[in-house]
Structures are given as C-alpha cells and as structure tokens.
Protein backbone atom coordinates (compact mmCIF):
# COMPACT_ATOMS: atom_id res chain seq x y z
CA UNK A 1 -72.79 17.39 59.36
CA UNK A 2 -72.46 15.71 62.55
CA UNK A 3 -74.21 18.17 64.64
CA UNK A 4 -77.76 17.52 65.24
CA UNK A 5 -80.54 20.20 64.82
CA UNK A 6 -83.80 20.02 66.49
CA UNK A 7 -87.40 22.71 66.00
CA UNK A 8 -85.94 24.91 68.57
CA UNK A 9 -82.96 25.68 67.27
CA UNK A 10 -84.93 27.64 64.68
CA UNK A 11 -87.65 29.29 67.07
CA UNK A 12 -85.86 32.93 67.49
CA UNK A 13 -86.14 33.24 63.67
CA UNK A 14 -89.62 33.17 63.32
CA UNK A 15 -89.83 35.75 66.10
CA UNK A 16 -88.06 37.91 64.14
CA UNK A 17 -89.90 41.23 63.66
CA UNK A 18 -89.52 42.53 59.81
CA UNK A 19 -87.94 45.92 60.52
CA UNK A 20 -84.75 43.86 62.23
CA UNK A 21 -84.33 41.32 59.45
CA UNK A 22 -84.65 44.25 56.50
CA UNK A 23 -81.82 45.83 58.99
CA UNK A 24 -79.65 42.66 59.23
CA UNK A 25 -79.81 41.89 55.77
CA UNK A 26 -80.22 45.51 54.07
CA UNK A 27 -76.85 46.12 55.53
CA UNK A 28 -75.14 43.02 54.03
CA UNK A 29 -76.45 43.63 50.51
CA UNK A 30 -75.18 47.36 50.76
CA UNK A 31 -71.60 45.38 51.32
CA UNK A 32 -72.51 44.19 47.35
CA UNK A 33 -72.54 46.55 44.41
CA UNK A 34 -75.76 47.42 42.97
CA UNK A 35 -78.31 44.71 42.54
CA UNK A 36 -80.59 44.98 39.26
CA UNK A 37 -84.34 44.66 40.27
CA UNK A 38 -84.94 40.79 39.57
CA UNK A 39 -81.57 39.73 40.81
CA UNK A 40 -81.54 35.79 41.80
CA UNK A 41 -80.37 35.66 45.24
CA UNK A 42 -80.01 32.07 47.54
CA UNK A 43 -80.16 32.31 50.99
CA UNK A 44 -78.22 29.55 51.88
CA UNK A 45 -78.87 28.38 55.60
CA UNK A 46 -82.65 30.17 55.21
CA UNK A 47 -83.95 28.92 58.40
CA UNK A 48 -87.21 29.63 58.94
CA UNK A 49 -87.38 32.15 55.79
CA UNK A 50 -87.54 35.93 57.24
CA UNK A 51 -84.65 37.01 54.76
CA UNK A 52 -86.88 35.47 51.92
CA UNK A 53 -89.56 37.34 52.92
CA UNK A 54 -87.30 40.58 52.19
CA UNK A 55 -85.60 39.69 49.65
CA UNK A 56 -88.95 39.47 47.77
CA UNK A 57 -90.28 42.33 49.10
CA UNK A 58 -87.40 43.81 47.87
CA UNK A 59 -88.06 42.62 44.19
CA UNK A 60 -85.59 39.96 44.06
CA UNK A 61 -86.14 36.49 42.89
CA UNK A 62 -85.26 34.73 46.47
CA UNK A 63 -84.02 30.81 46.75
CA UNK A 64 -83.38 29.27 49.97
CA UNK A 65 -81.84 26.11 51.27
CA UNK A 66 -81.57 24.56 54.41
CA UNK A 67 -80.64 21.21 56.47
CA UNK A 68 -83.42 20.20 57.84
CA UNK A 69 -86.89 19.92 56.55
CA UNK A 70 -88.82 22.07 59.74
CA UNK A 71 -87.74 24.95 58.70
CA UNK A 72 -87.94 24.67 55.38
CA UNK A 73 -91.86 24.23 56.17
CA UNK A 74 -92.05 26.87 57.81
CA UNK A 75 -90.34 28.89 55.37
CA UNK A 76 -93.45 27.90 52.83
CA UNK A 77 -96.09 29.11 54.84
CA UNK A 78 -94.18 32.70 55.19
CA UNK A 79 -93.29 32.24 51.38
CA UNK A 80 -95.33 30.08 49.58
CA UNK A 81 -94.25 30.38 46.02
CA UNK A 82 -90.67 30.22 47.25
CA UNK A 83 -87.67 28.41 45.73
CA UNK A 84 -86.35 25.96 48.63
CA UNK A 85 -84.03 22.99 48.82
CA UNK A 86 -83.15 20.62 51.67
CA UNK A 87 -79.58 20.33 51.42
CA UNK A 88 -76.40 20.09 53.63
CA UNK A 89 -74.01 22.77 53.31
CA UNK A 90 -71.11 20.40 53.03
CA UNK A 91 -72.23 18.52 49.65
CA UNK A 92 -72.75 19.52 46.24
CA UNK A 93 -75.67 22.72 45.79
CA UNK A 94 -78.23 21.15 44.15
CA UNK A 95 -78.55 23.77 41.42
CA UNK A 96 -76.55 24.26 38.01
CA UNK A 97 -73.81 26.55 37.14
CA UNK A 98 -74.59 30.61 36.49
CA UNK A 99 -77.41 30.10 38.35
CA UNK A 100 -76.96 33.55 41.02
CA UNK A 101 -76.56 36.53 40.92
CA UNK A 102 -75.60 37.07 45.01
CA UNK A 103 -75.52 33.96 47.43
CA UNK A 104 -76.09 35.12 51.26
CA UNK A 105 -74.44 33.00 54.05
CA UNK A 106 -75.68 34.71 57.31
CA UNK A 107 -74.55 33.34 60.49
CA UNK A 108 -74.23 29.85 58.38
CA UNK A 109 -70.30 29.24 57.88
CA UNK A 110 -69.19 28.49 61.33
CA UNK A 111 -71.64 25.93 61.10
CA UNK A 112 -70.08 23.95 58.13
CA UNK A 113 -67.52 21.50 58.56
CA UNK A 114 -65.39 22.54 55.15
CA UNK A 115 -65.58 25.65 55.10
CA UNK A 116 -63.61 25.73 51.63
CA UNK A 117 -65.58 23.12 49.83
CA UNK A 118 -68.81 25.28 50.66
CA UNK A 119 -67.38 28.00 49.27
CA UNK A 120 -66.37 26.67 46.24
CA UNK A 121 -69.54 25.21 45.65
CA UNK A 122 -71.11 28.93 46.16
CA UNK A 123 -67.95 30.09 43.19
CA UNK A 124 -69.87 27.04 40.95
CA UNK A 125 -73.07 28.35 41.12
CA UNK A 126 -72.82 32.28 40.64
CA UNK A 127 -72.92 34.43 37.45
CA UNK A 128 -69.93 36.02 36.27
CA UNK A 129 -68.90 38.85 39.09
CA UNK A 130 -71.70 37.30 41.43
CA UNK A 131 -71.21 37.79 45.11
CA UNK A 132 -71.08 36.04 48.17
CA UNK A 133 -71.71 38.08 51.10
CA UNK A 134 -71.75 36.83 54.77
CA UNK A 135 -71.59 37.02 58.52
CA UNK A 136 -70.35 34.77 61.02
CA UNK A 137 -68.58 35.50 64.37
CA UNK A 138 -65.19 36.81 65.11
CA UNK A 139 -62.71 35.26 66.89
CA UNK A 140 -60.48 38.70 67.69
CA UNK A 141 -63.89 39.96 69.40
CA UNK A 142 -62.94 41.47 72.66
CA UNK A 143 -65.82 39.92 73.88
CA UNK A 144 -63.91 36.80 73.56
CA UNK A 145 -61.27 37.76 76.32
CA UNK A 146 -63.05 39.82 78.85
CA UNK A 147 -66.65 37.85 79.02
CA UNK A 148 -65.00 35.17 81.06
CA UNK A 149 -64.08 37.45 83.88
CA UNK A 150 -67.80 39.15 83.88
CA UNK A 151 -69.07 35.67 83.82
CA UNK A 152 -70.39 35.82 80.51
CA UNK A 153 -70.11 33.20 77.66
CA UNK A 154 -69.13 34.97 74.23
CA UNK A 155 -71.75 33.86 71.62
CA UNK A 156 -68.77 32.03 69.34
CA UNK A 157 -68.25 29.61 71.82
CA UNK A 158 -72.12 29.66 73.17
CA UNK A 159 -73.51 27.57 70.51
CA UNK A 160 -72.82 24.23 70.23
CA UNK A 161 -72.99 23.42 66.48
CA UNK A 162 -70.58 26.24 65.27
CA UNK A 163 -67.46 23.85 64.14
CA UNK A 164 -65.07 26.61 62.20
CA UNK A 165 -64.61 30.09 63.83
CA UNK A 166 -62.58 32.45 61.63
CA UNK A 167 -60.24 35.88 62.27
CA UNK A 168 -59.96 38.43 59.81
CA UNK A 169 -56.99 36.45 58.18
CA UNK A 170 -58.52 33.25 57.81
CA UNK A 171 -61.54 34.09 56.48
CA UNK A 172 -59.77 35.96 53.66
CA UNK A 173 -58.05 33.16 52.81
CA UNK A 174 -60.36 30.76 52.65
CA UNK A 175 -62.13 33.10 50.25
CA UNK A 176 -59.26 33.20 47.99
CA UNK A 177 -58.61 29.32 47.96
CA UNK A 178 -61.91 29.02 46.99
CA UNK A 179 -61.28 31.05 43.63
CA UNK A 180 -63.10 34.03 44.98
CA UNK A 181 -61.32 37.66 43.94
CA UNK A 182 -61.66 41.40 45.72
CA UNK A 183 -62.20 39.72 48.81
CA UNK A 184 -63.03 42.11 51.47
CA UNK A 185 -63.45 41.03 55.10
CA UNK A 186 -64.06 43.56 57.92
CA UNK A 187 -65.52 43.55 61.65
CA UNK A 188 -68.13 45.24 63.91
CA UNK A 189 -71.69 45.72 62.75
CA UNK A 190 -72.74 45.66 66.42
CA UNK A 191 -70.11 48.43 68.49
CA UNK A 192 -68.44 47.61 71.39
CA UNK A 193 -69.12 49.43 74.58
CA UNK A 194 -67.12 50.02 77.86
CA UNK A 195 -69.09 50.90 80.77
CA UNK A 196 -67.61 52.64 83.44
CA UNK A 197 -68.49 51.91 87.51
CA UNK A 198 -72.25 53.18 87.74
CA UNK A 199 -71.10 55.91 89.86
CA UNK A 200 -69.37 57.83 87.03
CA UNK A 201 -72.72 57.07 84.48
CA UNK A 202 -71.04 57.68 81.40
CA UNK A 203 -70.40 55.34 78.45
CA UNK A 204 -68.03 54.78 75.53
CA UNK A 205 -69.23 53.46 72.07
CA UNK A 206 -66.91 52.78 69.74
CA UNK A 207 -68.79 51.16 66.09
CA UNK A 208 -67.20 49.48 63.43
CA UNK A 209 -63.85 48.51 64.47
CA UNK A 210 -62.21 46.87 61.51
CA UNK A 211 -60.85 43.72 63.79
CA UNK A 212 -61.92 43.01 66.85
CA UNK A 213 -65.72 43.86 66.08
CA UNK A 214 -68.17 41.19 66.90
CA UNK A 215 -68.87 39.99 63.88
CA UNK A 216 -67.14 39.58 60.87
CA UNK A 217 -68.37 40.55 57.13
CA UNK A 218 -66.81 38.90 54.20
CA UNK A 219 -67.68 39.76 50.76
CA UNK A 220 -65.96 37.91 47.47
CA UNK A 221 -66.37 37.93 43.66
CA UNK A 222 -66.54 35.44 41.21
C-alpha cells in the first residue's frame, strides 16, 4: 500500500469497550450460517486485536493479520497465545489453502488497493462453503449528500487511507469476480435519522435500509 499508517491510527481500537466489539462483530457472524464451536476464523485487518479477544471468548480458534507491526503487539498482550501475521492486504496471505472456516474483513476493504486480488486470496484460503463476511462504507449513504450542507464530512471520505469505496452493485461484483457464490450485500447497521427543527421535538428513525444505509455488509461463499 501506499498509504502510510502511524500508532494513532490504531488508538480508538484499544479503547474499545468489550460489550461494543461482541455487538459489532456478533452481528456480522449472525450474517454467516452456523459456526461449529472450534471454527478457524482470520481477522484480517485485526488492528489492535479486540475482535480476537471475542472470537476466543466465543470458542473459536481466532487468527489475525495486520500491516503494521504496532498493532500486531498490541494485539499479543490482549491475546497472547494468538495466531498473528504481519502482512499487506494486497499480496499473497501467508497461509495455505483450506485453511478457514470464516475470514472477517471489518472496515478493512476500502483500505486495499485491489480490492479483487484480496478477495481472491481470501477464496484461496477458505474451506469448502467458508465465508467471507465484511463491512466497509457505503457510497449511496445519504449521509454522503446532505453532510456537506450541515457542514459535516461523511466518514467515507473522512479518512484518508480508504482508496476503494463501493455501492451495493460494485461490491457484489467484485465478490463474484473473485469466484465467490450466494453473494449477499445489504446496507444500514447504524439507522438513519431525520431531525426535525427543535421546536417540533420529534424524530424519525428509519433502521436497516437495504441501500442507502451507512454501511454496507457483504457476505460470499466459497
């Protein structure tokens, strides 16, 4: 990658309290069928390891990889028997073939610069009907349009080292072209809400919505 990384990038993870990663990441593996007790799972893009943490907790047999080394150090002292790699998500995994049952990309593909060769590389190293499931940001948010106007920066175009931003579309596709099959891509685990002026104090939630949601959560099959 050509974006550079530096210790803070990673400081919100370890802040992190467990009840909101077991949320974040208890709702992506409900997007997967049902996981037998010892299932190997990579977290690839681990950060600072909070989803490791769970995942163990949880009984699974948790791997992680990241870019950079920091928090891969950190992720040992939250972890440290666990499995971790330093490893750019635009090369070759370093692991063998059938070696997954479920690989996690949260918040990690917008970050890659081929998008279709990571994925791909993900296809290589699953079991037979293994899973990728991930998050990244929308870009049919309605955030997107109105945040401008309140003054707001939408958090696609906030951070500087996302380099691929994906509709609902696009990110199907580049599922499929990976060799990935019942590919399922949705939007919205955050709702959207409309305020009204203060003097009417009422307000409009409105979860899920399959396309313009906030984020978007892809799920594919090997």
């Amino acid at each position: 990658m050509a974006v550079s990384y530096d210790a803070t990038y990673f400081q919100n993870q370890l802040s992190k309290s467990d009840a909101k990663v077991a949320f974040q990441y208890g709702r992506l593996l409900q997007e997967i069928a049902p996981l037998k007790p010892d299932a190997h799972i990579l977290d690839a893009g681990c950060g600072a390891g909070p989803a490791l943490r769970y995942l163990k907790q949880r009984g699974f047999i948790p791997f992680g990889t990241d870019l950079i080394e920091y928090p891969l150090l950190q992720a040992r002292q939250l972890i440290p028997d666990a499995r971790l790699a330093q490893c750019d998500a635009d090369v070759a995994l370093p692991f063998a073939e059938n070696s997954f049952d479920v690989i996690l990309l949260s918040e990690v593909i917008e970050h890659v610069a081929a998008p279709e060769f990571t994925l791909r590389e993900c296809w290589r190293v699953l079991k037979k009907n293994g899973a990728v499931a991930m998050t990244t940001p929308n870009l049919w948010d309605a955030r997107r349009v109105y945040y401008p106007a309140l003054g707001k920066v939408w958090s696609g175009d906030a951070d500087a080292t996302h380099q691929t931003l994906f509709n609902p579309q696009t990110l199907k596709k580049v599922f499929e072209r990976a060799g990935f099959g019942n590919v399922r891509v949705r939007a919205g685990f955050k709702p959207l809400r409309y305020f009204s002026f203060r003097k009417f104090k009422f307000r409009v939630v409105i979860p899920g919505l399959p396309v313009i949601g906030n984020t978007l959560v892809g799920v594919g099959y090997k």
